[in-house]
PDB file of N, CA and C in Angstrom:
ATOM      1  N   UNK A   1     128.705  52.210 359.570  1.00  0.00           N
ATOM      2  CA  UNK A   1     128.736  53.477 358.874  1.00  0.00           C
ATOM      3  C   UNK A   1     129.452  54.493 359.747  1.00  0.00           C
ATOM      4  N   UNK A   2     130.025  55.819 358.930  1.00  0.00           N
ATOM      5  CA  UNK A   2     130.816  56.390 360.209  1.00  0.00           C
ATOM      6  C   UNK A   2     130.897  57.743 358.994  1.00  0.00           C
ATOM      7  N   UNK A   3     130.967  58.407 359.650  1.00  0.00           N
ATOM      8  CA  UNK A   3     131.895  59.944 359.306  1.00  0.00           C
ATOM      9  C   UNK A   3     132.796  59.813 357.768  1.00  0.00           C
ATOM     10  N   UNK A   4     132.624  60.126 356.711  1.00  0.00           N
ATOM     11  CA  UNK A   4     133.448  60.277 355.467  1.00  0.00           C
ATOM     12  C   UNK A   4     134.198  61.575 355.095  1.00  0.00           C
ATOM     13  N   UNK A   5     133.225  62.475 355.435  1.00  0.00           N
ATOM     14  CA  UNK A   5     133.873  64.120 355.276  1.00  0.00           C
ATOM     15  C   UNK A   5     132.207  64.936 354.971  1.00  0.00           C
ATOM     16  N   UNK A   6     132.782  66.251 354.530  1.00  0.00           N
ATOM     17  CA  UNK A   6     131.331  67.020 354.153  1.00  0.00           C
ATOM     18  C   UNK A   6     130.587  66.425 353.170  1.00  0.00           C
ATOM     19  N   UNK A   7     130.671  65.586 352.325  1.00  0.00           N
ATOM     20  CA  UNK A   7     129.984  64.967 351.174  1.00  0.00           C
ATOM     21  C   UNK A   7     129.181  63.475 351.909  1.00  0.00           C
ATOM     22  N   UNK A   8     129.024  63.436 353.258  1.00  0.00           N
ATOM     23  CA  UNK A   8     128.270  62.228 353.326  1.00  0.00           C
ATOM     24  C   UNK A   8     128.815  61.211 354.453  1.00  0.00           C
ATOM     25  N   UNK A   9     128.262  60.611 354.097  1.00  0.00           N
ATOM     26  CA  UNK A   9     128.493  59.058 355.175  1.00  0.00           C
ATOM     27  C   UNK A   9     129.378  58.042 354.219  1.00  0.00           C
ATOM     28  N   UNK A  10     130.213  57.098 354.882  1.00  0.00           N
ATOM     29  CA  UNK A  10     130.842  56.138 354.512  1.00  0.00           C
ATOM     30  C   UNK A  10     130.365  54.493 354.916  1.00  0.00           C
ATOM     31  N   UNK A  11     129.540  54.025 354.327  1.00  0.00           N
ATOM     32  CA  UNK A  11     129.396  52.463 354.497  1.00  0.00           C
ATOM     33  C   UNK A  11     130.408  51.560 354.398  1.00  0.00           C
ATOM     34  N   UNK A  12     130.033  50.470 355.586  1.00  0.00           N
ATOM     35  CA  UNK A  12     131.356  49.650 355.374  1.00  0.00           C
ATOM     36  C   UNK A  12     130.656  48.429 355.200  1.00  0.00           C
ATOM     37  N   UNK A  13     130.790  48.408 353.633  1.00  0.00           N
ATOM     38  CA  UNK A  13     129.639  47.253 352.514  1.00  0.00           C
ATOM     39  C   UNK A  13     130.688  45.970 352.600  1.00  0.00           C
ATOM     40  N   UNK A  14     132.075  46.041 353.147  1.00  0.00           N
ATOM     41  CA  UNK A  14     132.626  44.246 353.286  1.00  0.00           C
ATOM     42  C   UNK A  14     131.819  43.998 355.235  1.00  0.00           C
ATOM     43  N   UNK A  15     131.544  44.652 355.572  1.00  0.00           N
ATOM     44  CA  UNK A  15     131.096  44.438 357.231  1.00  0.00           C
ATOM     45  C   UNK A  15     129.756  43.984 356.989  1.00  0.00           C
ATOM     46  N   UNK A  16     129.109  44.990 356.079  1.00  0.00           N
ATOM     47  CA  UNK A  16     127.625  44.517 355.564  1.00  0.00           C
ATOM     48  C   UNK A  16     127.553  43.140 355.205  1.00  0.00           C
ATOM     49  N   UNK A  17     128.468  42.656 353.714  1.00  0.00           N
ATOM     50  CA  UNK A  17     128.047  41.662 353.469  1.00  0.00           C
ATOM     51  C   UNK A  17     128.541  40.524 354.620  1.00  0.00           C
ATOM     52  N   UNK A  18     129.672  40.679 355.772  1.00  0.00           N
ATOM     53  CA  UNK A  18     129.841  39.638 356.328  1.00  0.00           C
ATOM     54  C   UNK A  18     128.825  39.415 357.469  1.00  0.00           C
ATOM     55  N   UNK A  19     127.763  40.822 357.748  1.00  0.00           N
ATOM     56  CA  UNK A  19     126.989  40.487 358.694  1.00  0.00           C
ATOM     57  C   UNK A  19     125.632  39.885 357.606  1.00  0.00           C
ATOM     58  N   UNK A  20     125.682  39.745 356.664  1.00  0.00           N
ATOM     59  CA  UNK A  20     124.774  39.069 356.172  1.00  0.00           C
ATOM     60  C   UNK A  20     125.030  37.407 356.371  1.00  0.00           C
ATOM     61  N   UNK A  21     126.509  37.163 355.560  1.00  0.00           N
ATOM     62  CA  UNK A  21     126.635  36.030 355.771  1.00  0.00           C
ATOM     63  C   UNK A  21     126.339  35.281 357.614  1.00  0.00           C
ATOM     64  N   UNK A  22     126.685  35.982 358.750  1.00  0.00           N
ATOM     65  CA  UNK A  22     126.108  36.082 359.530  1.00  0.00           C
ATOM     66  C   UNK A  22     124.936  35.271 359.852  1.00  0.00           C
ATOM     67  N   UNK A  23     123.996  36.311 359.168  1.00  0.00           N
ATOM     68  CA  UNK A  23     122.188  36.047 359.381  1.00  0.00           C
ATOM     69  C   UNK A  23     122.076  34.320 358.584  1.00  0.00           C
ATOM     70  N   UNK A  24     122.681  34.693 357.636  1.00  0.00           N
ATOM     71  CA  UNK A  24     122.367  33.185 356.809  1.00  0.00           C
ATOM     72  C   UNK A  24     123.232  32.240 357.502  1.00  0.00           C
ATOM     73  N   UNK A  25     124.074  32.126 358.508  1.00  0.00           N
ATOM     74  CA  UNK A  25     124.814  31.006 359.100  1.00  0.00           C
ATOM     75  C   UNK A  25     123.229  30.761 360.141  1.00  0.00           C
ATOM     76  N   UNK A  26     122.762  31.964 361.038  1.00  0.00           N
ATOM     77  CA  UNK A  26     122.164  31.430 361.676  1.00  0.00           C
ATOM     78  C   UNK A  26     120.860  31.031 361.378  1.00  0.00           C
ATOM     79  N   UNK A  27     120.257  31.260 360.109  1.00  0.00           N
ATOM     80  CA  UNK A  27     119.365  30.635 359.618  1.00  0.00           C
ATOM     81  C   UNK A  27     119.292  29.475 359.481  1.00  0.00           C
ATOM     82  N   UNK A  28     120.629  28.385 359.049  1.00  0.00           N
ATOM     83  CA  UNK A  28     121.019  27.423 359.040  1.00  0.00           C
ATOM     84  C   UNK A  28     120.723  26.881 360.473  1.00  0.00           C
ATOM     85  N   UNK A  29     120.942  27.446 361.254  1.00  0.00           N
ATOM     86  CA  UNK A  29     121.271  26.637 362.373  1.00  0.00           C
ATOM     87  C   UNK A  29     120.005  26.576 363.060  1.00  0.00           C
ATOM     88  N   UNK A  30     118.984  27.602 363.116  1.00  0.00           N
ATOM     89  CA  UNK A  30     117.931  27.540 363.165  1.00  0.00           C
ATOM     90  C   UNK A  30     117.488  26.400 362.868  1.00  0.00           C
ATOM     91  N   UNK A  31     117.391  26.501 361.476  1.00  0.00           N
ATOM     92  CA  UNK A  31     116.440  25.308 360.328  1.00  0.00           C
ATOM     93  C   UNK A  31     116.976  23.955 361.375  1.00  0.00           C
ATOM     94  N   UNK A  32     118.411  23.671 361.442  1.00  0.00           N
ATOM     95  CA  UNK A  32     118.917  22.489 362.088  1.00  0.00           C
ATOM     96  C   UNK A  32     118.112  22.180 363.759  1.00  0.00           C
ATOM     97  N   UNK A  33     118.275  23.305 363.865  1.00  0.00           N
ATOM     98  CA  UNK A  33     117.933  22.915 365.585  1.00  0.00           C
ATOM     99  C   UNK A  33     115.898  22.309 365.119  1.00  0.00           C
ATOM    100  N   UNK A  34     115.099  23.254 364.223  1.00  0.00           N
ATOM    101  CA  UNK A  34     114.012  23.112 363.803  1.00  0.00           C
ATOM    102  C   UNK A  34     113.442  21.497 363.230  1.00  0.00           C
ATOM    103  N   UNK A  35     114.523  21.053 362.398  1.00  0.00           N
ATOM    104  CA  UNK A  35     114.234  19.799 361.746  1.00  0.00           C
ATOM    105  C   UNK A  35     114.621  19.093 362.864  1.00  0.00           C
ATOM    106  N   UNK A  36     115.774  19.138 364.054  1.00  0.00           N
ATOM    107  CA  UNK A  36     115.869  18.253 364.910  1.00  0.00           C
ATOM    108  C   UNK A  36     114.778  17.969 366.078  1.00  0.00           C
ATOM    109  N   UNK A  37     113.822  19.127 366.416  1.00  0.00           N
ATOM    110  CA  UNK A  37     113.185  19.305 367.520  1.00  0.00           C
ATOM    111  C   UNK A  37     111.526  18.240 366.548  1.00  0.00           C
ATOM    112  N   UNK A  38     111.591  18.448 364.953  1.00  0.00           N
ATOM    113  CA  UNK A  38     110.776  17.594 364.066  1.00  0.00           C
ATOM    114  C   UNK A  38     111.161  15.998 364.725  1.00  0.00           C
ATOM    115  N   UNK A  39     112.169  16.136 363.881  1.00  0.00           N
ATOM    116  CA  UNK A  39     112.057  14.572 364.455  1.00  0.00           C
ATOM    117  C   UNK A  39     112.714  13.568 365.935  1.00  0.00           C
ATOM    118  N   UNK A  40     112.733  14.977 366.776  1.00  0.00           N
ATOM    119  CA  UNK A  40     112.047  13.626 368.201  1.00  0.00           C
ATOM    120  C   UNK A  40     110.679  13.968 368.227  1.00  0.00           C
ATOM    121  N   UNK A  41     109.488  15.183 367.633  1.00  0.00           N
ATOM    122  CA  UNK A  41     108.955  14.646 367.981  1.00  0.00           C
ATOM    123  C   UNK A  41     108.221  13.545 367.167  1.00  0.00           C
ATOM    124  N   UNK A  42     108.818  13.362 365.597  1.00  0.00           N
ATOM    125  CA  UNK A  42     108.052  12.449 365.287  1.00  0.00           C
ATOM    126  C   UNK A  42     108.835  11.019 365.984  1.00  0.00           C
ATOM    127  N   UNK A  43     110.043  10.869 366.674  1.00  0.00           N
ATOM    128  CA  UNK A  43     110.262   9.419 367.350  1.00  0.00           C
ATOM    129  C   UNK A  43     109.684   9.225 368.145  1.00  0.00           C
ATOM    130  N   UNK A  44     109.090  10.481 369.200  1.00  0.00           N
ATOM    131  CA  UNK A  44     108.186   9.611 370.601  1.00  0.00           C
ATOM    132  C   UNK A  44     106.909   9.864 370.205  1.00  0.00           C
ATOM    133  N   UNK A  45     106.396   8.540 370.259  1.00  0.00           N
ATOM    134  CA  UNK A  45     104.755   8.621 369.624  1.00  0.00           C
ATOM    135  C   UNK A  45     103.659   9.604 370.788  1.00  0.00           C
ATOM    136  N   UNK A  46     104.932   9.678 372.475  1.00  0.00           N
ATOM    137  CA  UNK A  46     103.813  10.084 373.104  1.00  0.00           C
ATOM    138  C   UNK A  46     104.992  11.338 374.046  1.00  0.00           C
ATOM    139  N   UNK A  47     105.398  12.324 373.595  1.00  0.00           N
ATOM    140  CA  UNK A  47     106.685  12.839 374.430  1.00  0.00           C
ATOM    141  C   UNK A  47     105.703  13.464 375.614  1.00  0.00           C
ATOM    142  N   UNK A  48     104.481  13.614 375.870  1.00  0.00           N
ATOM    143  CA  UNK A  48     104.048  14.736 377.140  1.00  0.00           C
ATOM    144  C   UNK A  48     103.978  13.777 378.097  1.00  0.00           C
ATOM    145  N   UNK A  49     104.242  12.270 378.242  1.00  0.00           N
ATOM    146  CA  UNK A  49     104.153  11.175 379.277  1.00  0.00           C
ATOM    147  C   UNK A  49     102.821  11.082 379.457  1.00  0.00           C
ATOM    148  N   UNK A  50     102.179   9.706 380.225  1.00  0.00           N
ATOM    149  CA  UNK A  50     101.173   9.259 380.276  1.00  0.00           C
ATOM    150  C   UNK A  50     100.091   9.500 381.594  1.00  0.00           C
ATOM    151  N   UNK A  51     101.192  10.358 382.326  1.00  0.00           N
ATOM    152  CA  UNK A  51     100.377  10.891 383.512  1.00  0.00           C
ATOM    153  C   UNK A  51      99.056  12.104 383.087  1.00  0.00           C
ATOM    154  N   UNK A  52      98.225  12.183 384.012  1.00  0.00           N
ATOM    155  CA  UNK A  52      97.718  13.445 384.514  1.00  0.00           C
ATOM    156  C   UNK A  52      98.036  14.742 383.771  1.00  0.00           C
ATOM    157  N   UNK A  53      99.078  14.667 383.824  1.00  0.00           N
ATOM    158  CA  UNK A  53      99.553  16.083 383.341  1.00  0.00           C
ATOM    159  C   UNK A  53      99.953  15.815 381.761  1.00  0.00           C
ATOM    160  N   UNK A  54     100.418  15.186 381.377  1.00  0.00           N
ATOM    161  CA  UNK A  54     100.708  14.797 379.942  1.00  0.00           C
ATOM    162  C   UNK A  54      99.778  14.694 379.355  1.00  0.00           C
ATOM    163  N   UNK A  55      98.359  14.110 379.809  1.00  0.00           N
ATOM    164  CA  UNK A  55      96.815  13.712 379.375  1.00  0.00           C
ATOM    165  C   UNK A  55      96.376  15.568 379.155  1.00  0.00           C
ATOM    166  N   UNK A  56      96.309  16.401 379.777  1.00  0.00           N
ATOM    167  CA  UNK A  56      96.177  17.578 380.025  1.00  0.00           C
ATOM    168  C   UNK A  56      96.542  18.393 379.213  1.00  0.00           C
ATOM    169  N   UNK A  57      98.187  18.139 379.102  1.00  0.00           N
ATOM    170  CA  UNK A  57      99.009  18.759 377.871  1.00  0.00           C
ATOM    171  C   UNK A  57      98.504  18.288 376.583  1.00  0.00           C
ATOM    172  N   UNK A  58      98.174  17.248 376.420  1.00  0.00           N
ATOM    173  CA  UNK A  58      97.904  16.256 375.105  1.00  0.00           C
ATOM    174  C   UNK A  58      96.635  17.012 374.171  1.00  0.00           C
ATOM    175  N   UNK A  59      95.501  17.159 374.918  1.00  0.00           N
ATOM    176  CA  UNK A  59      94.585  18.219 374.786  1.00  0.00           C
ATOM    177  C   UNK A  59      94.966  19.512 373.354  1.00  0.00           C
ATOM    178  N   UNK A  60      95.725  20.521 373.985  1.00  0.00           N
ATOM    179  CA  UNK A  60      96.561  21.093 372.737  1.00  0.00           C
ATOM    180  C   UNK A  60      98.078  21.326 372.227  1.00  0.00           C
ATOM    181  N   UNK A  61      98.348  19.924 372.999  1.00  0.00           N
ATOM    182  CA  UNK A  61      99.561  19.786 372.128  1.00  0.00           C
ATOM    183  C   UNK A  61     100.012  20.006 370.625  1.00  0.00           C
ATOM    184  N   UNK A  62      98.566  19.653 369.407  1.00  0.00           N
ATOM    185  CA  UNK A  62      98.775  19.585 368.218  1.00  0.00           C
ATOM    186  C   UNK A  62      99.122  21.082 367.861  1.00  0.00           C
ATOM    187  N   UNK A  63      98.141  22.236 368.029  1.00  0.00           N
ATOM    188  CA  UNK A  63      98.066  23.497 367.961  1.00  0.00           C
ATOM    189  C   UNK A  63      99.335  24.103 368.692  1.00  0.00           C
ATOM    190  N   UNK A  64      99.739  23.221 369.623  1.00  0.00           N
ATOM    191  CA  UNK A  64     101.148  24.396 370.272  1.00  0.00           C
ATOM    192  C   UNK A  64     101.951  23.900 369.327  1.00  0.00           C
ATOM    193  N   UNK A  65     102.191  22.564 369.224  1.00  0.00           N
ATOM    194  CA  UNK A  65     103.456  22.361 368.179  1.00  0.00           C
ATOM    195  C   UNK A  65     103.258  22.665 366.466  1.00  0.00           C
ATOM    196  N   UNK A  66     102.224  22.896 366.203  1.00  0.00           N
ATOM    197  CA  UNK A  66     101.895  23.567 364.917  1.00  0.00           C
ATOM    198  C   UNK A  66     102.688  24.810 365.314  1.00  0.00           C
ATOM    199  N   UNK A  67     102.091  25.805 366.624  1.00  0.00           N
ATOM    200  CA  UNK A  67     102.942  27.047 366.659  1.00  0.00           C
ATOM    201  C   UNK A  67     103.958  27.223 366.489  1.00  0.00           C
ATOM    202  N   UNK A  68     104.719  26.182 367.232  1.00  0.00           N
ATOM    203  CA  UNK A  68     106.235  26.117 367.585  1.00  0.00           C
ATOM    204  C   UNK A  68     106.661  26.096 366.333  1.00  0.00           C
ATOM    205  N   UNK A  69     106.350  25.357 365.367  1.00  0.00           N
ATOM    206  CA  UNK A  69     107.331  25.396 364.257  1.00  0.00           C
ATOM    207  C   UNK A  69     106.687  26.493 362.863  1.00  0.00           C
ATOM    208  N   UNK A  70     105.611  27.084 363.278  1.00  0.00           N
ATOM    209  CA  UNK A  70     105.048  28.769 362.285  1.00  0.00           C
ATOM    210  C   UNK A  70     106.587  29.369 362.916  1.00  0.00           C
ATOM    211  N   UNK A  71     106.421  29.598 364.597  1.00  0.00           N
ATOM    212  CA  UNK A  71     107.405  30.600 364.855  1.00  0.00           C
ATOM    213  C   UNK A  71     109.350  30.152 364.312  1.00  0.00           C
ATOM    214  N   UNK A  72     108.883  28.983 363.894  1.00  0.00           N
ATOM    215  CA  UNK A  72     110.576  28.756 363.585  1.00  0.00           C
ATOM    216  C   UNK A  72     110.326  29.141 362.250  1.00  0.00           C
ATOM    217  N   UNK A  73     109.025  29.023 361.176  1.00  0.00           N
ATOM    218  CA  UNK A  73     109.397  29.340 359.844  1.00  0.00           C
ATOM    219  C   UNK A  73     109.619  30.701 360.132  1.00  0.00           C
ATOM    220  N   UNK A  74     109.037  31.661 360.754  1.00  0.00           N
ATOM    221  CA  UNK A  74     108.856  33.291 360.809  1.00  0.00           C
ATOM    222  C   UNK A  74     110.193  33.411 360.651  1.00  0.00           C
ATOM    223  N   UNK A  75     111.077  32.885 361.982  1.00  0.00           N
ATOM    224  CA  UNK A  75     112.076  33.477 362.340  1.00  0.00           C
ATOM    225  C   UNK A  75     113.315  33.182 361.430  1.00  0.00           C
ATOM    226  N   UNK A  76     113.035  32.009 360.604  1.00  0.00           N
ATOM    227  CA  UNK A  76     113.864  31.171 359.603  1.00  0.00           C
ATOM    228  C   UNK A  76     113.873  33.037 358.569  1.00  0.00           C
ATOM    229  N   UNK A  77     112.452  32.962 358.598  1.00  0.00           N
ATOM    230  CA  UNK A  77     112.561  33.965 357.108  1.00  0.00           C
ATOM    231  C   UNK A  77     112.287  35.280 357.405  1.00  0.00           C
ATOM    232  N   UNK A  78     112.746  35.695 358.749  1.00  0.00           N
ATOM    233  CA  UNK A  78     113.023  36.871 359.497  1.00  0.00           C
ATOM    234  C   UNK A  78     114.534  37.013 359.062  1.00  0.00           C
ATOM    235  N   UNK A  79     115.320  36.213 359.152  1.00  0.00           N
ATOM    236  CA  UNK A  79     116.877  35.780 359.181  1.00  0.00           C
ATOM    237  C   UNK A  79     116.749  36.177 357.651  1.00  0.00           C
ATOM    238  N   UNK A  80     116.670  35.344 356.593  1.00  0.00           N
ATOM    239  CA  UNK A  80     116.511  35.439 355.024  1.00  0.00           C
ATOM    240  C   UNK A  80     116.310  36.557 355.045  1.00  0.00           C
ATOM    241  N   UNK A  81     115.463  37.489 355.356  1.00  0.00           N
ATOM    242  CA  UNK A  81     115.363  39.027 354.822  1.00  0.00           C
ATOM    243  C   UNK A  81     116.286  39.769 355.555  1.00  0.00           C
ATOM    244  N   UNK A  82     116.820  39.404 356.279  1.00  0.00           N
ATOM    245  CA  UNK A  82     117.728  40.387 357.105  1.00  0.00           C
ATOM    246  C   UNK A  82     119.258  40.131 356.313  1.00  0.00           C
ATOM    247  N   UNK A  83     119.396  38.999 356.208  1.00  0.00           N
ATOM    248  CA  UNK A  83     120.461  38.420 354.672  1.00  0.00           C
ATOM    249  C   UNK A  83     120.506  39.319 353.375  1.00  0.00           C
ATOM    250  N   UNK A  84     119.329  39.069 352.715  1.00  0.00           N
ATOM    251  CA  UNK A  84     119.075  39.312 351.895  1.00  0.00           C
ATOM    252  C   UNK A  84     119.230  41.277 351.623  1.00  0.00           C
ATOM    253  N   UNK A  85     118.676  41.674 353.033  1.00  0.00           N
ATOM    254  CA  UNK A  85     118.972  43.162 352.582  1.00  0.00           C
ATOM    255  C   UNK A  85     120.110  43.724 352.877  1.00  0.00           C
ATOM    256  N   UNK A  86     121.174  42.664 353.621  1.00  0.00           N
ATOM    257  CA  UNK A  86     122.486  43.379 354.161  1.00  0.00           C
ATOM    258  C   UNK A  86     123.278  43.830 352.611  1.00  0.00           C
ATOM    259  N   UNK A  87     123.110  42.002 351.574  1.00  0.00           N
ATOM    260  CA  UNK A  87     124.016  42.034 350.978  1.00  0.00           C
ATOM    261  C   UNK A  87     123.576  42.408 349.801  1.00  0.00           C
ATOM    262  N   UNK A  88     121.974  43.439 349.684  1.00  0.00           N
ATOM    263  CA  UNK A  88     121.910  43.902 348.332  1.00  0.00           C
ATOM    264  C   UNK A  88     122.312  45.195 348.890  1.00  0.00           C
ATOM    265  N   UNK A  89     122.239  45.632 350.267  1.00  0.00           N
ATOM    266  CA  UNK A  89     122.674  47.272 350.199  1.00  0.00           C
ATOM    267  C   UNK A  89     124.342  46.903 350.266  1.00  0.00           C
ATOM    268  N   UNK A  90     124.820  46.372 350.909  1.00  0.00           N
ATOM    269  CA  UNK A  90     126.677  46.064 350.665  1.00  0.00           C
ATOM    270  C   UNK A  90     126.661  46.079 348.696  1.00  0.00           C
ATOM    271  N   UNK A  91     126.073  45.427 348.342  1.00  0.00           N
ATOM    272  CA  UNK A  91     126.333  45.375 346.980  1.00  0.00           C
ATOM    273  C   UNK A  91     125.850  47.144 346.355  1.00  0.00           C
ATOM    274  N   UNK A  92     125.074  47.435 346.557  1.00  0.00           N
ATOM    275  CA  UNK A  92     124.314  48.873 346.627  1.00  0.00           C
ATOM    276  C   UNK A  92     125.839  49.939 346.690  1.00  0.00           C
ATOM    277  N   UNK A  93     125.953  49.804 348.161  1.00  0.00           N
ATOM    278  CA  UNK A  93     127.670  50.809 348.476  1.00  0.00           C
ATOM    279  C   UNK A  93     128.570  50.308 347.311  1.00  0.00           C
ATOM    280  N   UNK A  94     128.734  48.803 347.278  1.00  0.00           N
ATOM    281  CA  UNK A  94     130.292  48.657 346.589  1.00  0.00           C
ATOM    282  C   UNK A  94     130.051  49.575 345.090  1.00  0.00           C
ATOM    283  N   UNK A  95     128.683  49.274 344.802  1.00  0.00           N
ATOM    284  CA  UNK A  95     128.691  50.068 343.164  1.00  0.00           C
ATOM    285  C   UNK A  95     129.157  51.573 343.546  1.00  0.00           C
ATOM    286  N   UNK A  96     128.426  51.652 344.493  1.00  0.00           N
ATOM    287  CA  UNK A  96     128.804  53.388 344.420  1.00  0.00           C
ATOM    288  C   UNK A  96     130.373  53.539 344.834  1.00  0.00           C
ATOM    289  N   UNK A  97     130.820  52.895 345.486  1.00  0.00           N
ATOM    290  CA  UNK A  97     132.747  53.241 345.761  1.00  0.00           C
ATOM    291  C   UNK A  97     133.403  52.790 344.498  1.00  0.00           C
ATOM    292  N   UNK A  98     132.842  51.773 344.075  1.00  0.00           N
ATOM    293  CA  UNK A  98     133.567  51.441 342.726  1.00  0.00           C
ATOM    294  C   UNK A  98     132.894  51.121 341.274  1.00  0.00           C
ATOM    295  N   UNK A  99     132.135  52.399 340.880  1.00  0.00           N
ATOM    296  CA  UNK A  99     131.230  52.255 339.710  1.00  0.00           C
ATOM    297  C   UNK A  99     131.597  51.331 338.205  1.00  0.00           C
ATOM    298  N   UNK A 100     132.949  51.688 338.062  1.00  0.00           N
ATOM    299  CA  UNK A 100     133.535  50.654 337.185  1.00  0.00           C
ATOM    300  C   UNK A 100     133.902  49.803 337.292  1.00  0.00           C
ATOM    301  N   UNK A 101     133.272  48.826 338.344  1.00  0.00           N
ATOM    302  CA  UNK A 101     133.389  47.665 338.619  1.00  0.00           C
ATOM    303  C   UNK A 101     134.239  46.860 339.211  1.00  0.00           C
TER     304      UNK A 101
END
C-alpha cells in the first residue's frame, strides 16, 4: 500500500493476490514436509533406538508426536487463512479500481 493522493491510500491487489498465492505454495510444502515426517515415522516401528535413552523418550513419544503434527495442522491452516484473506481483500481493491468489471 502506498500514498495515492488526498482521497486515500492505494492497494497493490496484483502484489496481494501474488502474496497469497505465496502462503498457499507454502502450505503445500508444509503439508509435504508433514505427510513425509508421517511416514518415516510410520516405517520405523521403533525411530527413538533401543537404548536407555530411547526407552525414556518412548514414555511420551505418542503425545509429542500427536503434538508435532496439531502444530503442523495449526500452521497448515494458519497459511490457508492468511491465503484466503490476501486474495479476498486483492479481490476487495480490484472491485473498487475497476467496478465495471
Amino acid at each position: 500500500m502506498g500514498p495515492k493522493g488526498d482521497d486515500g491510500y492505494y492497494a497493490n491487489w496484483t502484489g496481494l493476490r501474488r502474496r497469497g498465492e505465496d502462503a498457499r505454495e507454502e502450505a503445500e510444502y508444509v503439508a509435504t514436509v508433514r505427510d513425509d515426517l508421517r511416514a518415516l515415522f510410520a516405517a520405523e516401528s521403533n525411530p527413538l533406538g533401543g537404548d536407555q535413552y530411547g526407552a525414556e523418550l518412548a514414555k511420551t513419544f505418542p503425545a509429542d508426536k500427536a503434538a508435532i503434527f496439531d502444530l503442523f495442522a495449526d500452521y497448515i491452516d494458519d497459511l490457508d487463512g492468511i491465503r484466503d484473506g490476501l486474495v479476498n481483500g486483492a479481490k476487495g481493491y480490484e472491485n473498487a479500481d475497476n467496478p465495471e468489471g
